[in-house]
PDB file of N, CA and C in Angstrom:
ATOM      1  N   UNK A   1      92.783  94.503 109.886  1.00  0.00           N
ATOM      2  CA  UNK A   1      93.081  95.153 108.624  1.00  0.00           C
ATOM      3  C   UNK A   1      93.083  96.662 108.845  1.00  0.00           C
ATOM      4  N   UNK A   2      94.148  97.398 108.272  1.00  0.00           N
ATOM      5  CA  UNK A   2      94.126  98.927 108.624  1.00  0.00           C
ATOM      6  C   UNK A   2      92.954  99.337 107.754  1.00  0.00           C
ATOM      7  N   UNK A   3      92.434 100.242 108.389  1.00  0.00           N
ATOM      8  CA  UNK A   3      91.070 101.167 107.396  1.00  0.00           C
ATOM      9  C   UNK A   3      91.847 102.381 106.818  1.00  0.00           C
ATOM     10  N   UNK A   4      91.755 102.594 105.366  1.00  0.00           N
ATOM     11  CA  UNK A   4      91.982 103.747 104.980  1.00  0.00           C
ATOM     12  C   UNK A   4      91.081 104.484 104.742  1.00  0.00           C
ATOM     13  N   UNK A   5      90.554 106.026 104.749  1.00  0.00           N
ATOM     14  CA  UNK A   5      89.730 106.609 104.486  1.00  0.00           C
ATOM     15  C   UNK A   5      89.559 107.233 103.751  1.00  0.00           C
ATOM     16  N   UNK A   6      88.393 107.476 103.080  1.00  0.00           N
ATOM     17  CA  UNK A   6      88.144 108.462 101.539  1.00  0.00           C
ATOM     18  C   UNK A   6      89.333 109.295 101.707  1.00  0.00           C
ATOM     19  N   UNK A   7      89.586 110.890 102.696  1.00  0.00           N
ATOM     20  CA  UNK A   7      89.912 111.623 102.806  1.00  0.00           C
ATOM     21  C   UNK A   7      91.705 110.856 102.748  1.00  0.00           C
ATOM     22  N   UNK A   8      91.922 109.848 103.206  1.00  0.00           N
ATOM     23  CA  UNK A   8      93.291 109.454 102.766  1.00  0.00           C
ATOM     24  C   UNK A   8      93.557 109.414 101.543  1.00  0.00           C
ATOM     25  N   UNK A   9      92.697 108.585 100.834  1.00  0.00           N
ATOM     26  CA  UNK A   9      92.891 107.665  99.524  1.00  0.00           C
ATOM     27  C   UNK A   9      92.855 109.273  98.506  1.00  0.00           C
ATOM     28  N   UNK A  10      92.218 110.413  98.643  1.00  0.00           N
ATOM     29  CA  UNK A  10      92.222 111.592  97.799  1.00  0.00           C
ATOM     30  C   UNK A  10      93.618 112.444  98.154  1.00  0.00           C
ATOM     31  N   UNK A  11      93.953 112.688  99.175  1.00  0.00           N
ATOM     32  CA  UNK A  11      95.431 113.027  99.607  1.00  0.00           C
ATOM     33  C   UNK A  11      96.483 112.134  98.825  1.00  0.00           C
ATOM     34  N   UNK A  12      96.553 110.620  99.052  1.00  0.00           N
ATOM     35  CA  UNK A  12      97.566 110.241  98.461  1.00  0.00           C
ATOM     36  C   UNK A  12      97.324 110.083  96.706  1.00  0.00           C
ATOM     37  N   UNK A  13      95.780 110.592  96.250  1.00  0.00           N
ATOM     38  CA  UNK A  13      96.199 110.544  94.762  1.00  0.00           C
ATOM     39  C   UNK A  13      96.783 112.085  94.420  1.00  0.00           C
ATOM     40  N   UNK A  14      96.377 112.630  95.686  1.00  0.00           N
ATOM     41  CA  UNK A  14      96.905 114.462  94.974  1.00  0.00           C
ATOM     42  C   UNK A  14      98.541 114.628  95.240  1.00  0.00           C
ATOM     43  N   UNK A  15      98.772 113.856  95.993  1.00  0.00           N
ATOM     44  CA  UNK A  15     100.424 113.797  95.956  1.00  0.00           C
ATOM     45  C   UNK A  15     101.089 113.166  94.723  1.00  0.00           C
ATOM     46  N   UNK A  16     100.494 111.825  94.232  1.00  0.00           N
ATOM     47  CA  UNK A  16     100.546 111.046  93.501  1.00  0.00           C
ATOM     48  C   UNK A  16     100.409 111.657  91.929  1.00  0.00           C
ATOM     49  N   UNK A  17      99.476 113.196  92.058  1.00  0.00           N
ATOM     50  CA  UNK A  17      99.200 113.427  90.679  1.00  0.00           C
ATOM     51  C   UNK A  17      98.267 112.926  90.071  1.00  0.00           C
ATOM     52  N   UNK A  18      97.692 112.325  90.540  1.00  0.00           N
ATOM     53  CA  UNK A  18      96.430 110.820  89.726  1.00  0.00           C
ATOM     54  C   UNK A  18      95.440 111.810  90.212  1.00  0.00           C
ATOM     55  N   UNK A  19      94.217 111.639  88.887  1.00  0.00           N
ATOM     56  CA  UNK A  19      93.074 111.880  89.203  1.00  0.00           C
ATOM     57  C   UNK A  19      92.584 110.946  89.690  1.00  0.00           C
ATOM     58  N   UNK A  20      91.684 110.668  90.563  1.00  0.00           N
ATOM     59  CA  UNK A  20      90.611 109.189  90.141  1.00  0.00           C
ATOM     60  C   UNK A  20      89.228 109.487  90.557  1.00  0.00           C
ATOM     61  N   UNK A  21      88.248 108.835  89.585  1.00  0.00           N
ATOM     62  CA  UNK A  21      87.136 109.054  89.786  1.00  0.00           C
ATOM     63  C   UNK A  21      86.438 108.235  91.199  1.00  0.00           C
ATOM     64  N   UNK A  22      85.347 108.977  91.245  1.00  0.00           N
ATOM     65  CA  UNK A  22      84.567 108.098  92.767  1.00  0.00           C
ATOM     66  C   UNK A  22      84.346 106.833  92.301  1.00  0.00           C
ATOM     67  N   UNK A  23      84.102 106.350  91.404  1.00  0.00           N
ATOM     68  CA  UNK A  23      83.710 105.071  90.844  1.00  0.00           C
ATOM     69  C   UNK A  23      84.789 104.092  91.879  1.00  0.00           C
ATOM     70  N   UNK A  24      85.982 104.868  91.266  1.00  0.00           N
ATOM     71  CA  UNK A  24      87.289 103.992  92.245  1.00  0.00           C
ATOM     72  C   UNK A  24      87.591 103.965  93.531  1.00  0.00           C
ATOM     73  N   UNK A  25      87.019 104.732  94.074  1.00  0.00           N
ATOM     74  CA  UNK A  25      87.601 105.340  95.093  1.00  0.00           C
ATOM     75  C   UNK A  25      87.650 103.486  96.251  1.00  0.00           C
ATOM     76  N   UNK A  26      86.052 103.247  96.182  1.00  0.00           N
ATOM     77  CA  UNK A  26      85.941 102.370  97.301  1.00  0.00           C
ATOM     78  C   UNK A  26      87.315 100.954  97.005  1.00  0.00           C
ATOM     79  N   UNK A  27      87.131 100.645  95.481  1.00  0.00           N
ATOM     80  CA  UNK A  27      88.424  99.910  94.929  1.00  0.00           C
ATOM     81  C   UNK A  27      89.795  99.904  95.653  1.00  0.00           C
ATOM     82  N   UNK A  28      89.952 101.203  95.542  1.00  0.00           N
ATOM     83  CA  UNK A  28      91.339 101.929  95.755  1.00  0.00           C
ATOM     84  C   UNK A  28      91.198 101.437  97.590  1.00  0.00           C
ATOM     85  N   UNK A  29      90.104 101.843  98.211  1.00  0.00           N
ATOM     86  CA  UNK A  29      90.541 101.861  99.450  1.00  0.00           C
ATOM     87  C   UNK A  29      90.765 100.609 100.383  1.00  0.00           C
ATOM     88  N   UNK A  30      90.313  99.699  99.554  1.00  0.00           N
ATOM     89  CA  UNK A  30      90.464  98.423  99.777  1.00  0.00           C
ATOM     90  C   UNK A  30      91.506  98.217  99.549  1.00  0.00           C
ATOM     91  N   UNK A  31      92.339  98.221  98.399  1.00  0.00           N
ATOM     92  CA  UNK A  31      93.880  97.266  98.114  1.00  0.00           C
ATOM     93  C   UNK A  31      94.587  98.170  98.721  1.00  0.00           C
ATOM     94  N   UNK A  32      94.383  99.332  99.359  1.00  0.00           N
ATOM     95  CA  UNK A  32      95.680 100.357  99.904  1.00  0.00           C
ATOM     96  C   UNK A  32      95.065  99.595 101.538  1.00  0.00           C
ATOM     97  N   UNK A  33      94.340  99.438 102.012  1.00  0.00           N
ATOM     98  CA  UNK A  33      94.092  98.591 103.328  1.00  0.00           C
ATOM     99  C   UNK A  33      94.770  97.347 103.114  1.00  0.00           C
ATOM    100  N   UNK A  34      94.245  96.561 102.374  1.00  0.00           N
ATOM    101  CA  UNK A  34      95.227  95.290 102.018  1.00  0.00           C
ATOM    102  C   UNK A  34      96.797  95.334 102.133  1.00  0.00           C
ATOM    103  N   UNK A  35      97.618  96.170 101.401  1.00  0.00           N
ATOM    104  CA  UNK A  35      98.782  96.632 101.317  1.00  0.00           C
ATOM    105  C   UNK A  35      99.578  96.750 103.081  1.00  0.00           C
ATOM    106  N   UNK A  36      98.493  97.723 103.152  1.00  0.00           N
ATOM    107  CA  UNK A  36      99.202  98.288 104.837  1.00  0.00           C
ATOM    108  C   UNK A  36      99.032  96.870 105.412  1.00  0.00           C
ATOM    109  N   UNK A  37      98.121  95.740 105.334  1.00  0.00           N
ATOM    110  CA  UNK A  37      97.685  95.039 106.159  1.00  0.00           C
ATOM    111  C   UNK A  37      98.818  94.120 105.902  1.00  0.00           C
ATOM    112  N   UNK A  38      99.662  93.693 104.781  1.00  0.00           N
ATOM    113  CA  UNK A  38     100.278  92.762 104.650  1.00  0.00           C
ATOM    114  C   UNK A  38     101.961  93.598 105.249  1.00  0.00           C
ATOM    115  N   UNK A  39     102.051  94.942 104.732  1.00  0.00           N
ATOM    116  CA  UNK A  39     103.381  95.574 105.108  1.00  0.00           C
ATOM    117  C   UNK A  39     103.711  95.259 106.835  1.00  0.00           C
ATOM    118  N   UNK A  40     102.121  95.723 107.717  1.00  0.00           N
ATOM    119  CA  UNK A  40     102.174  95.621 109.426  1.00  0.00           C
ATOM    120  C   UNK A  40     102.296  93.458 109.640  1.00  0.00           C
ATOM    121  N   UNK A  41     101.909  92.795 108.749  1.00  0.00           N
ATOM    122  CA  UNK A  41     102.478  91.262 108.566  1.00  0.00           C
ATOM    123  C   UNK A  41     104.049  90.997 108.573  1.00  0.00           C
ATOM    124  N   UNK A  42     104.727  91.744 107.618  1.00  0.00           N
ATOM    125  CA  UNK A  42     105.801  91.578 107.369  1.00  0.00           C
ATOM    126  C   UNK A  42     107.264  92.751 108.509  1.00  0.00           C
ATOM    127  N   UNK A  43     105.471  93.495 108.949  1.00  0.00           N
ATOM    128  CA  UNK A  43     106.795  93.848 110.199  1.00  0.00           C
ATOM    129  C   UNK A  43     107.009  93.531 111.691  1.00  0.00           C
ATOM    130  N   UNK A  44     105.879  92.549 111.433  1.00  0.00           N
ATOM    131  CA  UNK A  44     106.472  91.568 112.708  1.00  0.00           C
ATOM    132  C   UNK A  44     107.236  90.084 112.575  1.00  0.00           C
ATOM    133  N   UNK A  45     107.940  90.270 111.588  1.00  0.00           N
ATOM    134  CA  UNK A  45     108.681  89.149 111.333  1.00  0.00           C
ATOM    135  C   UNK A  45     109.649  88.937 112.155  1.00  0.00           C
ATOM    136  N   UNK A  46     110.415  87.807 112.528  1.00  0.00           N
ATOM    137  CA  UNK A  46     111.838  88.328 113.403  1.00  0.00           C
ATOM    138  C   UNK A  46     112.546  88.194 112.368  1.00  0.00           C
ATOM    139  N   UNK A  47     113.471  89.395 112.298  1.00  0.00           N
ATOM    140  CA  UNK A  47     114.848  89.508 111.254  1.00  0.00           C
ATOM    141  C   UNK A  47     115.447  89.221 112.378  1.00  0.00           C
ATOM    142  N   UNK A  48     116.017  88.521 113.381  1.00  0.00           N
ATOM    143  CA  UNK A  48     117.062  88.531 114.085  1.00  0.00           C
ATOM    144  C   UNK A  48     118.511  87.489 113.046  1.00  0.00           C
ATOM    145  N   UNK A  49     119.198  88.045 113.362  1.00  0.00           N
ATOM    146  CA  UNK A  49     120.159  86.892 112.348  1.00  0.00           C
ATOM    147  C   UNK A  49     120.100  86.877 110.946  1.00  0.00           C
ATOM    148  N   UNK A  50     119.408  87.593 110.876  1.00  0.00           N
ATOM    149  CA  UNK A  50     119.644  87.861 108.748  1.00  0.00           C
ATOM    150  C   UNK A  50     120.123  88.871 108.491  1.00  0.00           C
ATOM    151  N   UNK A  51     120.937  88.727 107.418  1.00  0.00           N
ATOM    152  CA  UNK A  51     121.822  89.421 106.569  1.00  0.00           C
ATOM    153  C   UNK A  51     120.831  90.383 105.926  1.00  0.00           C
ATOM    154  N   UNK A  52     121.214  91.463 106.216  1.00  0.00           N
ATOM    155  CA  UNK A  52     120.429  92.586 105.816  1.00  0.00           C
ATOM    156  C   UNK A  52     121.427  92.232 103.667  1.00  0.00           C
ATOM    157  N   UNK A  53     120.378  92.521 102.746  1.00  0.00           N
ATOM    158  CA  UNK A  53     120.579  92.338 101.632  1.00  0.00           C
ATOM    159  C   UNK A  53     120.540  93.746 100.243  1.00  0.00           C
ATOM    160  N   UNK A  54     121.942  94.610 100.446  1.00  0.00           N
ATOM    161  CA  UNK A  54     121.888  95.388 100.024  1.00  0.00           C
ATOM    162  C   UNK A  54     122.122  95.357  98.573  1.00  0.00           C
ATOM    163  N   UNK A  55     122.617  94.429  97.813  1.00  0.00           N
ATOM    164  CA  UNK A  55     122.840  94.359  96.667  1.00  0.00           C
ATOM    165  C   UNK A  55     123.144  93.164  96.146  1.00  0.00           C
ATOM    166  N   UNK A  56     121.701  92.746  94.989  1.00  0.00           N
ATOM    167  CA  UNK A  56     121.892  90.612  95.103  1.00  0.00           C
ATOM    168  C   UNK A  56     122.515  90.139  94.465  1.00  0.00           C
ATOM    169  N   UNK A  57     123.017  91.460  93.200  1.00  0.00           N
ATOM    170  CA  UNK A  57     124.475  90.510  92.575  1.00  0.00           C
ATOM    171  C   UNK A  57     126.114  90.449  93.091  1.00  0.00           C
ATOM    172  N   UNK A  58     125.775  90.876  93.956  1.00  0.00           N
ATOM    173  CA  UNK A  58     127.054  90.638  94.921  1.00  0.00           C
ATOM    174  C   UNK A  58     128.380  91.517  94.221  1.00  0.00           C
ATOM    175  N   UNK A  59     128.070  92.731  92.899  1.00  0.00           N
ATOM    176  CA  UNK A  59     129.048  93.742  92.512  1.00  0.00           C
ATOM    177  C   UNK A  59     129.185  94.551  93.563  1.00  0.00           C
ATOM    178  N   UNK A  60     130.245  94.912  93.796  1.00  0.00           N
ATOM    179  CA  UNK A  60     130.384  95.689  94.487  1.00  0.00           C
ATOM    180  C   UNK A  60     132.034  96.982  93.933  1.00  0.00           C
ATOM    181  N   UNK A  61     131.583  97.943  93.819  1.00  0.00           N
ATOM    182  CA  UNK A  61     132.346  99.333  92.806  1.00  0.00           C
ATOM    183  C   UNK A  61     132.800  98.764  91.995  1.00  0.00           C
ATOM    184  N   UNK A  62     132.581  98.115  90.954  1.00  0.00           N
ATOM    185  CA  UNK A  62     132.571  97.448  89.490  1.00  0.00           C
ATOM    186  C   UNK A  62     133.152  98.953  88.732  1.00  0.00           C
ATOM    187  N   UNK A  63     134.803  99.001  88.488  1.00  0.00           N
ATOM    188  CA  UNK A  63     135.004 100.224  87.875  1.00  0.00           C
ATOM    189  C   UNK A  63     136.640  99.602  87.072  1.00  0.00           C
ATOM    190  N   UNK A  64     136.736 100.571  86.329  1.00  0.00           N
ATOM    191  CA  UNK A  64     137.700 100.565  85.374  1.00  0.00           C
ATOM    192  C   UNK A  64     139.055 102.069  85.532  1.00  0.00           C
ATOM    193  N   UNK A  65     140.302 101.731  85.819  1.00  0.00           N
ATOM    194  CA  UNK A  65     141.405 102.288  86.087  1.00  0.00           C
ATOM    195  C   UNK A  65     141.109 103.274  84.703  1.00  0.00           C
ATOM    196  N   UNK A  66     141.186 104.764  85.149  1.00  0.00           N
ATOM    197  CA  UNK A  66     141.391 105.887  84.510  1.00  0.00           C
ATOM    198  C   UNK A  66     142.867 105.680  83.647  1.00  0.00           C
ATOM    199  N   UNK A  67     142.900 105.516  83.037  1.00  0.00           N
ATOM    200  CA  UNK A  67     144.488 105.328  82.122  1.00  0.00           C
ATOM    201  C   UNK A  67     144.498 106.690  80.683  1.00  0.00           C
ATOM    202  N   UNK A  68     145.494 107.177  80.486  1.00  0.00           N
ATOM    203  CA  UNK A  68     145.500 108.421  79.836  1.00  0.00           C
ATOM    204  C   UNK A  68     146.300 107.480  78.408  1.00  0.00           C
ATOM    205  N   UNK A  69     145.468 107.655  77.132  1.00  0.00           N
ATOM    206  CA  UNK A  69     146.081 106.621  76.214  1.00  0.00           C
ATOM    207  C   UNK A  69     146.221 107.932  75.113  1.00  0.00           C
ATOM    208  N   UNK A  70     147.773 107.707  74.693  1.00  0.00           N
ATOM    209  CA  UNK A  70     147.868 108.359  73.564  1.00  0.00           C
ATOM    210  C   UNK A  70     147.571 108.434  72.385  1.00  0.00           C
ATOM    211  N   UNK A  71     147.543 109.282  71.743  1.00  0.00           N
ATOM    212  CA  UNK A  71     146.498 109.247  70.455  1.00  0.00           C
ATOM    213  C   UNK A  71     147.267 110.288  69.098  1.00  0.00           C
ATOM    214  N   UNK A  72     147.045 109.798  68.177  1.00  0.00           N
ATOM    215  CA  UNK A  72     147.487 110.798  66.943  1.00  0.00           C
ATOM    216  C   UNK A  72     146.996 111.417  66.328  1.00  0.00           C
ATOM    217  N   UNK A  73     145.736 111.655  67.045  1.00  0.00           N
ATOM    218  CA  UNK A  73     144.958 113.262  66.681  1.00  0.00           C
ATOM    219  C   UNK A  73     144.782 114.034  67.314  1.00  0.00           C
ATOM    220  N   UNK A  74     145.911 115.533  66.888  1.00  0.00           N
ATOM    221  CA  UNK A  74     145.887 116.824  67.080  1.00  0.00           C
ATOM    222  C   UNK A  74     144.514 116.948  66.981  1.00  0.00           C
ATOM    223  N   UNK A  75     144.807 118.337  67.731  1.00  0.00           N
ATOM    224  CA  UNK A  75     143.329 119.675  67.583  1.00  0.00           C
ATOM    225  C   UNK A  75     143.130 119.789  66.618  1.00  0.00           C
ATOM    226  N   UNK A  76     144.267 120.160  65.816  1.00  0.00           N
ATOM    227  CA  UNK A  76     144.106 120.723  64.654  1.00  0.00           C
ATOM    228  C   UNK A  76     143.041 119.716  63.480  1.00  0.00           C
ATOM    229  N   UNK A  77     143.577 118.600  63.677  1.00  0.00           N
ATOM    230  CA  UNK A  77     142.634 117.718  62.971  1.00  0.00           C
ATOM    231  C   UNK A  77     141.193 117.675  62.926  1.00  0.00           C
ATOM    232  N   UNK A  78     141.161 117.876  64.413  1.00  0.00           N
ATOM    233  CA  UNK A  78     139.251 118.622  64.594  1.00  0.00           C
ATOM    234  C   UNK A  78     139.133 118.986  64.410  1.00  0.00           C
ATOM    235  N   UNK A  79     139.658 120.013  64.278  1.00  0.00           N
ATOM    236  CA  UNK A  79     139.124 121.304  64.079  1.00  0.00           C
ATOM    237  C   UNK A  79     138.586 121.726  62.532  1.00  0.00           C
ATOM    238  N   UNK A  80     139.620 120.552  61.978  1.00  0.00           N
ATOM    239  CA  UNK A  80     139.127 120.248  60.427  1.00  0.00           C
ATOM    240  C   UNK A  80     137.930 119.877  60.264  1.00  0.00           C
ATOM    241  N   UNK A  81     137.175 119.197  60.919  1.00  0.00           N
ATOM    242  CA  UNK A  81     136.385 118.385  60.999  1.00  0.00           C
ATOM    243  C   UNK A  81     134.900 118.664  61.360  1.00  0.00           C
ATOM    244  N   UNK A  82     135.199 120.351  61.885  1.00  0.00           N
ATOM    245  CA  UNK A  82     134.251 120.978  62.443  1.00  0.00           C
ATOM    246  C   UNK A  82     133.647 121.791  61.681  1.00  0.00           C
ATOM    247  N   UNK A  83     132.331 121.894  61.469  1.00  0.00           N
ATOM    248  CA  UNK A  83     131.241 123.021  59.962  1.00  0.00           C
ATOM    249  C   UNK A  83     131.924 124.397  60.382  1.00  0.00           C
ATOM    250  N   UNK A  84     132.174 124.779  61.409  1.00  0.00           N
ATOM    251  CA  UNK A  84     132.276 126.821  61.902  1.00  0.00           C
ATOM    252  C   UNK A  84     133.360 126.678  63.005  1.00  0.00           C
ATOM    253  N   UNK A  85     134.260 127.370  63.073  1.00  0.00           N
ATOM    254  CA  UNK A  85     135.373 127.381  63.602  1.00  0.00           C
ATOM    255  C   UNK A  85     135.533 128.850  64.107  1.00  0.00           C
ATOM    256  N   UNK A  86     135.802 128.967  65.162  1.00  0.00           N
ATOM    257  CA  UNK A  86     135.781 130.608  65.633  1.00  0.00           C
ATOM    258  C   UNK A  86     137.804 130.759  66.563  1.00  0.00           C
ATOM    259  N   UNK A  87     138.569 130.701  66.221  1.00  0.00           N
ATOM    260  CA  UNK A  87     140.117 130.527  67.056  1.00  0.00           C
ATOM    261  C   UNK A  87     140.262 129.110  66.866  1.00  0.00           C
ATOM    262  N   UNK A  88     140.398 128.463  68.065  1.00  0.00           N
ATOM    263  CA  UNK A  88     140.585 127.489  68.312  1.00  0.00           C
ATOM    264  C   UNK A  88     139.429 126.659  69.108  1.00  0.00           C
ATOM    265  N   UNK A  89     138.277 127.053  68.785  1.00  0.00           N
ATOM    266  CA  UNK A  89     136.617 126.473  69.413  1.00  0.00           C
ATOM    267  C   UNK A  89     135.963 126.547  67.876  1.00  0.00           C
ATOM    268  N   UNK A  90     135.092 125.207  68.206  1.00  0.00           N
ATOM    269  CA  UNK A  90     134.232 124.948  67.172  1.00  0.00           C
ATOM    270  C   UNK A  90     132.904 126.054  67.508  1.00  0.00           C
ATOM    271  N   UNK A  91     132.507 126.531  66.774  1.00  0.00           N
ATOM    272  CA  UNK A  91     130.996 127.419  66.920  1.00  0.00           C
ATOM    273  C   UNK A  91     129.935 126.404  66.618  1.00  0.00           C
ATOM    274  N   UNK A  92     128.749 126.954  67.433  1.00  0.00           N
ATOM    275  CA  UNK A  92     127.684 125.596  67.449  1.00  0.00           C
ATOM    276  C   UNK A  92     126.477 126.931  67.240  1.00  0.00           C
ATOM    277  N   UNK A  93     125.159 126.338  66.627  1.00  0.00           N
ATOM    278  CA  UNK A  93     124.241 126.888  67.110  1.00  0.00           C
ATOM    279  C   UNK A  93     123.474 127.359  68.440  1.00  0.00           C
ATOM    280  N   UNK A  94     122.570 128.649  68.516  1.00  0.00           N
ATOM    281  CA  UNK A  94     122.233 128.181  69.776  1.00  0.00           C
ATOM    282  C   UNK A  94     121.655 127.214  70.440  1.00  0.00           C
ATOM    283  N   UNK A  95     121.100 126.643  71.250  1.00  0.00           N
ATOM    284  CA  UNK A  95     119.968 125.975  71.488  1.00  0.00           C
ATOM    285  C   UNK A  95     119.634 126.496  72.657  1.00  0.00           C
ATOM    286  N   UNK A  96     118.194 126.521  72.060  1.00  0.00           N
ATOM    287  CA  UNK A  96     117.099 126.927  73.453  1.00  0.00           C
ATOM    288  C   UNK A  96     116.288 126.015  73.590  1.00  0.00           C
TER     289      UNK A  96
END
């Protein structure tokens, strides 16, 4: 089983952002040993001959033809449509 150490388990909560109290700490260092212990399991598996599995619903560039569809509303119609009008641009508040 890999040993993780206090001084690990406080590094990866300060990366992490997490406080955690000492209460946890010994908790924590156990299932992050566990973890590594099952990840170094699963990397001695033989993948020889398997299909590496990049995507399981089998979509692949799922997209829709750009088509330019005509329409019978002018600018001008927006522009109706718009509270403040400055030329031919609608005026907006600022936002900050």
């Amino acid at each position: 089983m890999t040993q993780i150490s206090d001084k690990d388990v406080r590094k990866l909560a300060t990366l992490a952002c997490l406080q955690i109290e000492n209460s946890q700490l010994a908790s924590l260092k156990s299932d992050l040993s566990n973890i590594l212990s099952y990840v170094e399991k699963l990397s001695q598996l033989d993948t020889n001959g398997v299909e590496p599995t990049y995507q399981v619903t089998e979509l692949r560039n799922v997209s829709r033809a750009d088509e330019v569809q005509d329409t019978t509303v002018t600018r001008d119609d927006l522009l109706k449509l718009a509270p403040t009008v400055e030329g031919n641009s609608i005026r907006i508040p600022k936002v900050l």
